[in-house]
Each structure stands twice: as structure tokens, then as C-alpha cells.
C-alpha atoms as a PDB file:
ATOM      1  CA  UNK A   1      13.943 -64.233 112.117  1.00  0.00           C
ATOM      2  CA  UNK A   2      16.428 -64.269 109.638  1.00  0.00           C
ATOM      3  CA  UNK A   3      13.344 -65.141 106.808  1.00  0.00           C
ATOM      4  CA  UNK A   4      11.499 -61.893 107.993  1.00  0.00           C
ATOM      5  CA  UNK A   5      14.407 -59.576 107.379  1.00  0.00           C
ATOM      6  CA  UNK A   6      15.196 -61.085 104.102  1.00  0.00           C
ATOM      7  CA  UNK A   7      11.263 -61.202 103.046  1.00  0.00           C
ATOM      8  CA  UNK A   8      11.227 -57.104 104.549  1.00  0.00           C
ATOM      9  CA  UNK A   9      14.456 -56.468 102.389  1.00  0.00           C
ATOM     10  CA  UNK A  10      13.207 -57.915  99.468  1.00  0.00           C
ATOM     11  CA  UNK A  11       9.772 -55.630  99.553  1.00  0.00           C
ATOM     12  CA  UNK A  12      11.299 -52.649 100.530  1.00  0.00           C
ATOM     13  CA  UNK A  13      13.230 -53.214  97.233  1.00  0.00           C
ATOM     14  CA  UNK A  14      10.205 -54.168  95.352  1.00  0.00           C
ATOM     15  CA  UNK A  15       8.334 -51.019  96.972  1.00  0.00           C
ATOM     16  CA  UNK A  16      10.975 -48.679  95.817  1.00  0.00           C
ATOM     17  CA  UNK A  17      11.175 -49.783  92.210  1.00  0.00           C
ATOM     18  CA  UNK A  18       9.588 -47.178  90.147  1.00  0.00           C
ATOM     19  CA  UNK A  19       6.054 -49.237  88.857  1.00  0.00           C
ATOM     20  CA  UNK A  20       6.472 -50.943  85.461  1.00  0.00           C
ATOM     21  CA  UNK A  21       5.578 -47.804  82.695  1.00  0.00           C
ATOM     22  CA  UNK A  22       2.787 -48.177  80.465  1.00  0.00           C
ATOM     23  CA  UNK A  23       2.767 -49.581  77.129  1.00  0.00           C
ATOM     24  CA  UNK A  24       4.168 -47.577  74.658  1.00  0.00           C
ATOM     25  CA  UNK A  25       0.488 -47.549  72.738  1.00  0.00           C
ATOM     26  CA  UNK A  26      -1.113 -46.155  75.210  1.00  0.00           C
ATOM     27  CA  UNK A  27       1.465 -43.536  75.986  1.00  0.00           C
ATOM     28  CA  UNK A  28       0.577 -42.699  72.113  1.00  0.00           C
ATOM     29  CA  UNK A  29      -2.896 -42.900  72.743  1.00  0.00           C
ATOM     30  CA  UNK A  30      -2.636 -40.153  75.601  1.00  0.00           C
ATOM     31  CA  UNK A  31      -0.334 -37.576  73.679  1.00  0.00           C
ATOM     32  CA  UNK A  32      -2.394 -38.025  70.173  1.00  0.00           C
ATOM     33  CA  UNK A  33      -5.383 -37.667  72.285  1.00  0.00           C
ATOM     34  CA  UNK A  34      -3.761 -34.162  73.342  1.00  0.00           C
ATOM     35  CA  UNK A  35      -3.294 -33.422  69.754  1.00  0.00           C
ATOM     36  CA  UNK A  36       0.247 -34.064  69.600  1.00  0.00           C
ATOM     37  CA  UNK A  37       1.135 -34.743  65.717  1.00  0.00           C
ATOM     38  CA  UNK A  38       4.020 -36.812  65.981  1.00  0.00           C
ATOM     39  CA  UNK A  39       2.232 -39.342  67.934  1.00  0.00           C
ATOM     40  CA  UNK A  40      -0.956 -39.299  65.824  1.00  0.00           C
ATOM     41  CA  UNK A  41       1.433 -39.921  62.882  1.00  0.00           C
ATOM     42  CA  UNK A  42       3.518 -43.010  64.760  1.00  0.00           C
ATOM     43  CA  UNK A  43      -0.238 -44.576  66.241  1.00  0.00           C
ATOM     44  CA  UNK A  44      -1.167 -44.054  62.521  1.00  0.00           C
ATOM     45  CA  UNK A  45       1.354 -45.800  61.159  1.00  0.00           C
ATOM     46  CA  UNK A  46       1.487 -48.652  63.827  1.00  0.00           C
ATOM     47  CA  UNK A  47      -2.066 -49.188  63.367  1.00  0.00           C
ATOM     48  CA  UNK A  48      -0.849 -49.057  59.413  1.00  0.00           C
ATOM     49  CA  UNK A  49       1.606 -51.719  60.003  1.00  0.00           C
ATOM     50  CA  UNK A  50       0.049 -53.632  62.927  1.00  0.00           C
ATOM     51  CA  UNK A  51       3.024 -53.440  65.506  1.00  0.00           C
ATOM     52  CA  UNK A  52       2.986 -52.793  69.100  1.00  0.00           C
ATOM     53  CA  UNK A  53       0.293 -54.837  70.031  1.00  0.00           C
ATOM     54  CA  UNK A  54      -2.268 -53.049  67.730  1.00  0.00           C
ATOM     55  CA  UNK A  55      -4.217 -55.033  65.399  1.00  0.00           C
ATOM     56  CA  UNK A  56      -3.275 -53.723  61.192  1.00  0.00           C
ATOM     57  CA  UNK A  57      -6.592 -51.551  60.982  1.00  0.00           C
ATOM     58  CA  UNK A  58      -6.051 -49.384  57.782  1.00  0.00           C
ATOM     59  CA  UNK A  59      -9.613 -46.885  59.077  1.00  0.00           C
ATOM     60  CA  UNK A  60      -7.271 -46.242  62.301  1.00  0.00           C
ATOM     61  CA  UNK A  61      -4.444 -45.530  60.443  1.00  0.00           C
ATOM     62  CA  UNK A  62      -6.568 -43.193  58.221  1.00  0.00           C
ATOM     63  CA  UNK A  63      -8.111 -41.311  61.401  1.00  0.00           C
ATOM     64  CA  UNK A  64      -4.958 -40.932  62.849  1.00  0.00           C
ATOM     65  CA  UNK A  65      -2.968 -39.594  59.923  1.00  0.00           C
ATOM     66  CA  UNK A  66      -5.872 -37.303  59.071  1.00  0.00           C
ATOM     67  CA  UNK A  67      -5.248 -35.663  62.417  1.00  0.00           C
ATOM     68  CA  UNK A  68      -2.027 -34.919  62.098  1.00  0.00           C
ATOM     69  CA  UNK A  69      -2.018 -34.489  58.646  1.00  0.00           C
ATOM     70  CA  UNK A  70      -4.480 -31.521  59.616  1.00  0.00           C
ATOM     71  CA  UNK A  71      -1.445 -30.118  61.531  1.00  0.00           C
ATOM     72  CA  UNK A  72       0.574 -29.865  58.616  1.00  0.00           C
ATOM     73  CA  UNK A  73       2.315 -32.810  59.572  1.00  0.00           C
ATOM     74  CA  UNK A  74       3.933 -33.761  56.020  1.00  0.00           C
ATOM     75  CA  UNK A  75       4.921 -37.166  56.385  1.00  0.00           C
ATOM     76  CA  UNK A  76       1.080 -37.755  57.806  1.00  0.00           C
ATOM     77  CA  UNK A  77       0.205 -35.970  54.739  1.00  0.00           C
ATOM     78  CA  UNK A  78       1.932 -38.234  52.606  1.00  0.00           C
ATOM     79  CA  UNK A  79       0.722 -41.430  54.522  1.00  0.00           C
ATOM     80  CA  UNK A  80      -2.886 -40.290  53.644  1.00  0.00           C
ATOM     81  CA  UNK A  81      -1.796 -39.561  49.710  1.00  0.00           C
ATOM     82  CA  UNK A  82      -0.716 -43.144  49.861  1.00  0.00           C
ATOM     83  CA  UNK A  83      -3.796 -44.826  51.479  1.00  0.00           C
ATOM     84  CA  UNK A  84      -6.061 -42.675  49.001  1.00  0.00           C
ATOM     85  CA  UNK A  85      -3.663 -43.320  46.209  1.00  0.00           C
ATOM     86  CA  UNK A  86      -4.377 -46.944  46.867  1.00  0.00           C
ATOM     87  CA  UNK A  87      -7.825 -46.612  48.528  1.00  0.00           C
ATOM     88  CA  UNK A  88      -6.707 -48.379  51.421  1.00  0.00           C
ATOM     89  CA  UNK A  89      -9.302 -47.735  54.608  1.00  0.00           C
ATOM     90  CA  UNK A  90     -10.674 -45.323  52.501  1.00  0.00           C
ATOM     91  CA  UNK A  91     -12.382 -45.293  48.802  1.00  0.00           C
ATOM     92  CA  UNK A  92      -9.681 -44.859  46.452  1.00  0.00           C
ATOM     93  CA  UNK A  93      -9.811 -41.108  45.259  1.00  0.00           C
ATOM     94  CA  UNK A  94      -7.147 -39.507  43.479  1.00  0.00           C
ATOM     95  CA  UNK A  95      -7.681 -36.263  43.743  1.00  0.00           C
ATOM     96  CA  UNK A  96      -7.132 -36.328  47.583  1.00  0.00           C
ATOM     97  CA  UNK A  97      -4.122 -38.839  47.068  1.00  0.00           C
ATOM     98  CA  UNK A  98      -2.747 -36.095  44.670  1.00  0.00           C
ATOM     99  CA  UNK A  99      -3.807 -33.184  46.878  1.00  0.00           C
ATOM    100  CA  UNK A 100      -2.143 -34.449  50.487  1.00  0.00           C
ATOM    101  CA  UNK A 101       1.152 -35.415  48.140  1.00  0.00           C
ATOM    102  CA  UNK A 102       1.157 -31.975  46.794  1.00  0.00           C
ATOM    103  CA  UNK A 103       1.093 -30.663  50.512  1.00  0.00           C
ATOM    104  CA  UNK A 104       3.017 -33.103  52.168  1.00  0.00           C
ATOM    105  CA  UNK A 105       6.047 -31.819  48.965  1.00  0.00           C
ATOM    106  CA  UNK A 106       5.561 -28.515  50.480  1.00  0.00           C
ATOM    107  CA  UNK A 107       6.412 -29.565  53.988  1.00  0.00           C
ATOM    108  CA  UNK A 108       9.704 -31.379  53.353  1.00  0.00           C
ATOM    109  CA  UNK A 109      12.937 -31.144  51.596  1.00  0.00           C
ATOM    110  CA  UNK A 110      15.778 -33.198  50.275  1.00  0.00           C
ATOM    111  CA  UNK A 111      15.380 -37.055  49.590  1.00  0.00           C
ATOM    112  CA  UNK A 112      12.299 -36.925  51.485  1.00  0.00           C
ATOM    113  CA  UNK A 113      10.858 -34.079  49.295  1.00  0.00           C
ATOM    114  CA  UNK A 114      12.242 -36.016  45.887  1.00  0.00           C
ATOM    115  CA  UNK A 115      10.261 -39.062  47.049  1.00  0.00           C
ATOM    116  CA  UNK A 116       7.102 -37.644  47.468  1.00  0.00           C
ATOM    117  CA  UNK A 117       7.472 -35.644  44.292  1.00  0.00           C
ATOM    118  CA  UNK A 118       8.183 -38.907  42.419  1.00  0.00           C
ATOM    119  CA  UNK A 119       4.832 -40.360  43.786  1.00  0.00           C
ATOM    120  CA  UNK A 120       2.871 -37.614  43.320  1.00  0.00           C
ATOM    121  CA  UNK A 121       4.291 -36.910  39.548  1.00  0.00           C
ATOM    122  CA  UNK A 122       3.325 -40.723  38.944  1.00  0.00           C
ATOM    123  CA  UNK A 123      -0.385 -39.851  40.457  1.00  0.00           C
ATOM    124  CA  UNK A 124      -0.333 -37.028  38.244  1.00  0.00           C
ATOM    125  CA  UNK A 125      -0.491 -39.931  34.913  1.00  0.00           C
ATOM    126  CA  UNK A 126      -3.017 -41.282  36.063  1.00  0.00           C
ATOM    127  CA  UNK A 127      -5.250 -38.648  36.486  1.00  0.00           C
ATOM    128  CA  UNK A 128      -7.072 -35.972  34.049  1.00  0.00           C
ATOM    129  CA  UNK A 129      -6.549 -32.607  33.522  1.00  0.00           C
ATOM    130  CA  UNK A 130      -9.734 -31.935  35.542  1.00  0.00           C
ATOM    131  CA  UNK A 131      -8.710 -34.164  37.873  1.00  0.00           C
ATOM    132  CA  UNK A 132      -5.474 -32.493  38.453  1.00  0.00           C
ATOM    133  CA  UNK A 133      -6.986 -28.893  38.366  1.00  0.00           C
ATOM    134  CA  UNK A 134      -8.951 -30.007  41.376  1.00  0.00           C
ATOM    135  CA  UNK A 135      -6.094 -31.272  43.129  1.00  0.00           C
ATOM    136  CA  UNK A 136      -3.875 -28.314  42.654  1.00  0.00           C
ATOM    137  CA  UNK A 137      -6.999 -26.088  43.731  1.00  0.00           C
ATOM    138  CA  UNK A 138      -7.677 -28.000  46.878  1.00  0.00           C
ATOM    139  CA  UNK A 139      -3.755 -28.017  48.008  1.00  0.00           C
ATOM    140  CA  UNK A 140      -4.151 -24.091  47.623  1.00  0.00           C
ATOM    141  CA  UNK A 141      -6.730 -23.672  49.641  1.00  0.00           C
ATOM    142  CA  UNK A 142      -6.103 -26.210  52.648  1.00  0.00           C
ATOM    143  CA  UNK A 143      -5.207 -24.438  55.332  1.00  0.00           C
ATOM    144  CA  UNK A 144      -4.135 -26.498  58.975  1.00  0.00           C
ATOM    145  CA  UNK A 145      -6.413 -27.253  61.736  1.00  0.00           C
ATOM    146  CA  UNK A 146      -4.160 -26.465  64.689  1.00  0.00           C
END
């Protein structure tokens, strides 16, 4: 007797736990799915990064920083610059490095802002006049996908 009513105590416990939450990836997953920008950014950079159980998969990281980046989401923005800057997960093109730095200076200020501007001024040797005339033109004319 005295077995059953610890065994029925000890579910009833167990019952009224709350169940175990999901992982925090797929929580992500669900809210960037919904178009929420901070999570696309932090699935973009944990797929950048390969933490939280998610394997390093720079295209991922691309995808998922071009979504929010499309927001206007400027540290997205500036993820992208990099992984063009660098052509990692996608071909390396300057221009768009240059371009998503330019709009990602836009969207911040302070350190932050001086960062960015420090990368994207560095870019900016690398690159011709043409080169930067494109840039500047497509930053101008980008307009968010909300």
C-alpha cells in the first residue's frame, strides 16, 4: 500500500511539471519562420558560428541574415557585408559587401556605427571608383521588405 501512494505521489508530481520546453533552435526556427528579424539574425548567426546544436553552414547563415537584413535589420546587414566581403556561402562580391555595410552604418550609432564604418571604409580600398559608384547607388535605392 504504502508503494502505491508513493508511486501515485511521485506521478502526480511528474504530471504537474510543466513538459520540458523546446530547444531553443527550434523556438528560432518558429519566430524567424513568422518573420521575426531578431531571430532570423540570432539562427543566422548560430548557423554562422555552429552553436546550439546546428551544424556551421555559412548558405544558412546567408539565408537567414538576408531575411532580416531585408527588414532593415542593421547588424543582419552587416553580417551579410561581411560574408560577401569575404565570399563566405556566397561568391565574394564587393559591391554588395560595400552596399549592406553602407546600410547597416545607417541603421546604428555609436561604437557599433564606428565599427562598421571602419569596415566598410577598408572595403572602400579595395574597390574602384565604379565599383563604389555602384555600391553607393544600390544603398540608395534599397528599400526594406517588411
Amino acid at each position: 500500500m504504502l508503494r502505491l501512494v508513493v508511486f501515485l505521489c511521485a506521478a502526480f508530481v511528474a504530471m504537474a511539471q510543466p513538459p520540458a520546453g523546446k530547444p531553443l533552435r527550434e523556438r528560432l526556427l518558429e519566430r524567424a519562420l513568422k518573420g521575426d528579424a531578431d531571430a532570423q539574425f540570432d539562427l543566422g548567426k548560430n548557423y554562422e558560428a555552429g552553436r546550439i546544436g546546428l551544424k556551421k553552414d555559412f548558405v544558412q547563415a546567408e539565408h537567414w541574415y538576408r531575411e532580416a537584413a531585408n527588414q532593415g535589420e542593421p547588424f543582419a546587414q552587416a553580417s551579410l557585408a561581411i560574408l560577401y566581403g569575404f565570399g563566405k556561402g556566397v561568391p565574394q562580391d564587393l559591391i554588395q559587401a560595400y552596399m549592406w555595410y553602407e546600410l547597416a552604418a545607417s541603421g546604428t550609432t555609436g561604437g557599433d556605427r564606428v565599427s562598421i564604418v571602419e569596415m566598410r571604409d577598408d572595403l572602400a580600398g579595395k574597390m574602384t571608383p565604379q565599383q563604389l559608384d555602384e555600391a553607393r547607388k544600390l544603398a540608395r535605392e534599397w528599400k526594406p521588405k517588411r
